[in-house]
Protein backbone atom coordinates (compact mmCIF):
# COMPACT_ATOMS: atom_id res chain seq x y z
CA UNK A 1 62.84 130.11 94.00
CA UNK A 2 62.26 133.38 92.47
CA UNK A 3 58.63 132.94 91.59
CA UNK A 4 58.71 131.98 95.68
CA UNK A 5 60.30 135.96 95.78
CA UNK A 6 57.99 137.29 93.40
CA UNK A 7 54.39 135.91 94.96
CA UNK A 8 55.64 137.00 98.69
CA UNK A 9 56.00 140.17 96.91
CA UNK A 10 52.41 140.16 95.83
CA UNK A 11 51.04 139.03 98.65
CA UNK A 12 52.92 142.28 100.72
CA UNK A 13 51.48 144.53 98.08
CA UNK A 14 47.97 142.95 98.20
CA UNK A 15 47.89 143.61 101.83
CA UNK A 16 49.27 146.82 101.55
CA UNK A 17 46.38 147.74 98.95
CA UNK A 18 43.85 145.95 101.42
CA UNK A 19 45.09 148.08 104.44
CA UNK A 20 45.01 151.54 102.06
CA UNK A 21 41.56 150.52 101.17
CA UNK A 22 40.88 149.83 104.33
CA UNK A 23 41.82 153.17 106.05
CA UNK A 24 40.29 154.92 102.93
CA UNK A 25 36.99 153.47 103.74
CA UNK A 26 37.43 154.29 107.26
CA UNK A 27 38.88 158.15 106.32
CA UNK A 28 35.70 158.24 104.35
CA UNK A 29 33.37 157.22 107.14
CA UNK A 30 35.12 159.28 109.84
CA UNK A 31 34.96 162.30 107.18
CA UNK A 32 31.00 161.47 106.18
CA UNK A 33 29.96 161.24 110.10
CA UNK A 34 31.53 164.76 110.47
CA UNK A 35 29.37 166.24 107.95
CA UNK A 36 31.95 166.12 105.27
CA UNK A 37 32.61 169.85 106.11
CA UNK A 38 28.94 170.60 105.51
CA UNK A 39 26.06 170.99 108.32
CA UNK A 40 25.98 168.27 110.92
CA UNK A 41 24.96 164.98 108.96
CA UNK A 42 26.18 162.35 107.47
CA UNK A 43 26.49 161.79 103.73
CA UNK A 44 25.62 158.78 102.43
CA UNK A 45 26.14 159.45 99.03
CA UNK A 46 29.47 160.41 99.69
CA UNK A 47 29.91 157.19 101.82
CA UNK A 48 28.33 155.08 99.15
CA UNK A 49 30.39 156.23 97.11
CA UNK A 50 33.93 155.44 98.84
CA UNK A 51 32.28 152.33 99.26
CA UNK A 52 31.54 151.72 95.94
CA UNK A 53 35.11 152.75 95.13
CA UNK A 54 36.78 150.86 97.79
CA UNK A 55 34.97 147.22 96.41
CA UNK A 56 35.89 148.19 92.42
CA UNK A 57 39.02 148.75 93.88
CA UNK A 58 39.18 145.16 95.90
CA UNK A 59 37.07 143.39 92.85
CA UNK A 60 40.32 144.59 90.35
CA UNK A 61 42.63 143.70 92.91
CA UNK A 62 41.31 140.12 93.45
CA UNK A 63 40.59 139.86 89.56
CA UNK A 64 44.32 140.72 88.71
CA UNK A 65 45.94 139.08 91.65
CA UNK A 66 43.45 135.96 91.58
CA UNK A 67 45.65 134.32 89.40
CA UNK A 68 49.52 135.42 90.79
CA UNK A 69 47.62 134.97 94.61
CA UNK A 70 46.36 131.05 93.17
CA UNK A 71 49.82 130.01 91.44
CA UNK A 72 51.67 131.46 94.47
CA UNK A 73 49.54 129.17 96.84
CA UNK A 74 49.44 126.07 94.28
CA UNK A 75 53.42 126.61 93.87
CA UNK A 76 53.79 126.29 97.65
CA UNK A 77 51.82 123.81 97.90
CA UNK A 78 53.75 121.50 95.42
CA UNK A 79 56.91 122.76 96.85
CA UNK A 80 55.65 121.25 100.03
CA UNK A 81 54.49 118.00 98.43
CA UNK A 82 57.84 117.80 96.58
CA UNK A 83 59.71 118.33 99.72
CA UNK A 84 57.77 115.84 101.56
CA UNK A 85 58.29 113.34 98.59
CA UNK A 86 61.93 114.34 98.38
CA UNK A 87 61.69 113.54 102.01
CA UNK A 88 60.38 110.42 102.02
CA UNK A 89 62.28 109.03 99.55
CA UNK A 90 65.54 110.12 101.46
CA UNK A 91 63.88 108.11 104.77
CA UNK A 92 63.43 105.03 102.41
CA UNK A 93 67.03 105.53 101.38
CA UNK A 94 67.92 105.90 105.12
CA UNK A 95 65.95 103.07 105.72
CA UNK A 96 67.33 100.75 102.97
CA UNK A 97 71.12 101.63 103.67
CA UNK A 98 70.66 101.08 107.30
CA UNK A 99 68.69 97.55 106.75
CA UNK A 100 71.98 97.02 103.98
CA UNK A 101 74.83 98.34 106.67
CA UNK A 102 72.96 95.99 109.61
CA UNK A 103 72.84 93.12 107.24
CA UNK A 104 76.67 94.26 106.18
CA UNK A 105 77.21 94.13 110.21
CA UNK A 106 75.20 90.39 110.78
CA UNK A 107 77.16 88.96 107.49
CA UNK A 108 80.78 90.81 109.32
CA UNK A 109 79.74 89.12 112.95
CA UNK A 110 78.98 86.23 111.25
CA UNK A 111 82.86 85.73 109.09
CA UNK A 112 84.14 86.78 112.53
CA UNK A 113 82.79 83.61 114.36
CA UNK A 114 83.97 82.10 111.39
CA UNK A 115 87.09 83.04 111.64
CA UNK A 116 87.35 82.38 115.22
CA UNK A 117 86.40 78.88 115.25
CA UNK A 118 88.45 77.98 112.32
CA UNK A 119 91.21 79.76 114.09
CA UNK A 120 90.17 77.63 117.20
CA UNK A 121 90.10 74.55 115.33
CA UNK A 122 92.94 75.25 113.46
CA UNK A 123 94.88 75.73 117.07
CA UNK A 124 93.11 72.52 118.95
CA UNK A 125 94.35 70.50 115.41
CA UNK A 126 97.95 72.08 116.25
CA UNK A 127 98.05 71.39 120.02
CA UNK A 128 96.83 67.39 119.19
CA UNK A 129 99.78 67.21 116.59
CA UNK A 130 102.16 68.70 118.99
CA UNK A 131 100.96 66.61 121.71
CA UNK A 132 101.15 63.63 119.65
CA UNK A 133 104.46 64.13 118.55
CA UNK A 134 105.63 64.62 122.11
CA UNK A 135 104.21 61.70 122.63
CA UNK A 136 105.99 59.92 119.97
CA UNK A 137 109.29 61.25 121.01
CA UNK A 138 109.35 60.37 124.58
CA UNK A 139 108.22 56.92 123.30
CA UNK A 140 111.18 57.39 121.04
CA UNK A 141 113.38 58.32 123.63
CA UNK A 142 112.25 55.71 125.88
CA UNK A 143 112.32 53.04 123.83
CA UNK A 144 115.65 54.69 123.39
CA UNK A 145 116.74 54.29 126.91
CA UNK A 146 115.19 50.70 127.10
CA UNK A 147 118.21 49.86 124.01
CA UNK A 148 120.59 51.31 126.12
CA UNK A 149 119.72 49.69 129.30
CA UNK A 150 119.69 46.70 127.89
CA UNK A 151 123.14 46.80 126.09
CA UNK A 152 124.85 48.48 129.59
CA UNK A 153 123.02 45.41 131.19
CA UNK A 154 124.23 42.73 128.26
CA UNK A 155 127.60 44.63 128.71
CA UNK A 156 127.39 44.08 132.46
CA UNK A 157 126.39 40.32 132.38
CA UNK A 158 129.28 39.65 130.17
CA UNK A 159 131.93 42.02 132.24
CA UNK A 160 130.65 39.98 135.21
CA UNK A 161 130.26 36.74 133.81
CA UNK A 162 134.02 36.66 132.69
CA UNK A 163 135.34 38.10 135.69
CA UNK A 164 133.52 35.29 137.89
CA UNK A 165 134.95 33.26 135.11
CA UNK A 166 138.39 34.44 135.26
CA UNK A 167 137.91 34.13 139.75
CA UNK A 168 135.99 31.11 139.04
CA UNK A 169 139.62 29.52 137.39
CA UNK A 170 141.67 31.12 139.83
CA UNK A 171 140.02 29.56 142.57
CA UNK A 172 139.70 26.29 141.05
CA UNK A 173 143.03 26.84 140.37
CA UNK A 174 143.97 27.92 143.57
CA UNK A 175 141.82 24.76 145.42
CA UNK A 176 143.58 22.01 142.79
CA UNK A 177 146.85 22.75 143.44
CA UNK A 178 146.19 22.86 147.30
CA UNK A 179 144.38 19.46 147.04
CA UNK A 180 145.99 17.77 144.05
CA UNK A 181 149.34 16.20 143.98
CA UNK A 182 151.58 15.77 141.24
CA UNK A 183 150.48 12.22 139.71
CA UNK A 184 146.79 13.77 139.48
CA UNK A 185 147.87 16.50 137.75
CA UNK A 186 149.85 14.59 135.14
CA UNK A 187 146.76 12.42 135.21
CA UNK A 188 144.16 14.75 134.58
CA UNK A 189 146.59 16.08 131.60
CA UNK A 190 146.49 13.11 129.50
CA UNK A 191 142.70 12.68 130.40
CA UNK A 192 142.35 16.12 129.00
CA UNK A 193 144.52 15.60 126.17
CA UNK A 194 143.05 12.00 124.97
CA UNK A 195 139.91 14.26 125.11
CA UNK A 196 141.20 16.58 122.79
CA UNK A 197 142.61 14.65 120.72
CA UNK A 198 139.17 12.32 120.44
CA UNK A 199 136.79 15.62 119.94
CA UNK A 200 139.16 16.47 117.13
């Protein structure tokens, strides 16, 4: 960075020399065309001379600035190729990250629908075993019911089978002793008895 300073430096003081030189010459020219203060011509000795001076003058300058001129050009030149390099490699880096980050982003879409679709199928195997325990418990329950139904119907037959027993005697009852007389009775008695007594 300094040697940067330092040959920007030179290069204002070479073209400060170059522009002396230059208005020396000229100074020199203007002053020879005038006569140089003597009769009306111009001296060419005397411009020869400036001349002369002017490209020792140049010829020293390039000789000792050939080299600080040269480096400062070379050096900024290799800055610029090192910043360009520097450059490039940072792009590449840019580039590589980026290609990493989208692949990072495919790999993160990709775990999502993953996740999703385990998460769906996860949900659709829920809402089959929930269904199919619903299922199970209304078959439960209905089979349930059937049970019940049947015992409140078993119940029923037997409620109604001895009360049409119990009317069944009391009409009987009721239509033998309106149609039966005494000696039948007794009768039927002893049949029923010698029944009895023979099933025994």
């Amino acid at each position: 960075m300094h040697e940067g300073k330092r040959g920007c430096v030179q290069m204002r003081v070479v073209s400060l020399l170059l522009f002396a030189g230059m208005l020396f010459l000229l100074r020199g020219a203007a002053f020879a065309s005038e006569g140089g203060g003597h009769g009306g011509g111009l001296n060419w000795w005397d411009f020869f001379l400036r001349l002369g001076n002017f490209v020792i003058l140049l010829a020293v300058l390039i000789k000792l600035l050939k080299k600080p001129i040269a480096g400062f050009f070379s050096k900024r030149h290799e800055d610029i190729q090192s910043l360009l390099a520097e450059l490039e490699t940072k792009r590449r880096e840019a580039e590589k990250k980026s290609a990493e980050y989208k692949a990072k982003l495919t790999a993160l879409e990709d775990e999502t629908k993953k996740i999703v679709s385990e998460l769906i199928a996860e949900g659709e195997a829920e809402k089959a075993k929930i269904i199919a325990a619903a299922h199970a418990q209304a078959e439960y329950l209905k089979q349930q019911a059937q049970i019940a139904i049947q015992q409140e119907i078993k119940a029923a037959k037997e409620s109604l089978r001895g009360e049409i027993a119990e009317l069944s005697v009391a009409e009987a009852e009721k239509i033998l002793r309106e149609k039966l007389f005494a000696d039948d009775q007794e009768r039927l008695i002893r049949e029923f008895m010698t029944k009895a007594v023979e099933a025994k």
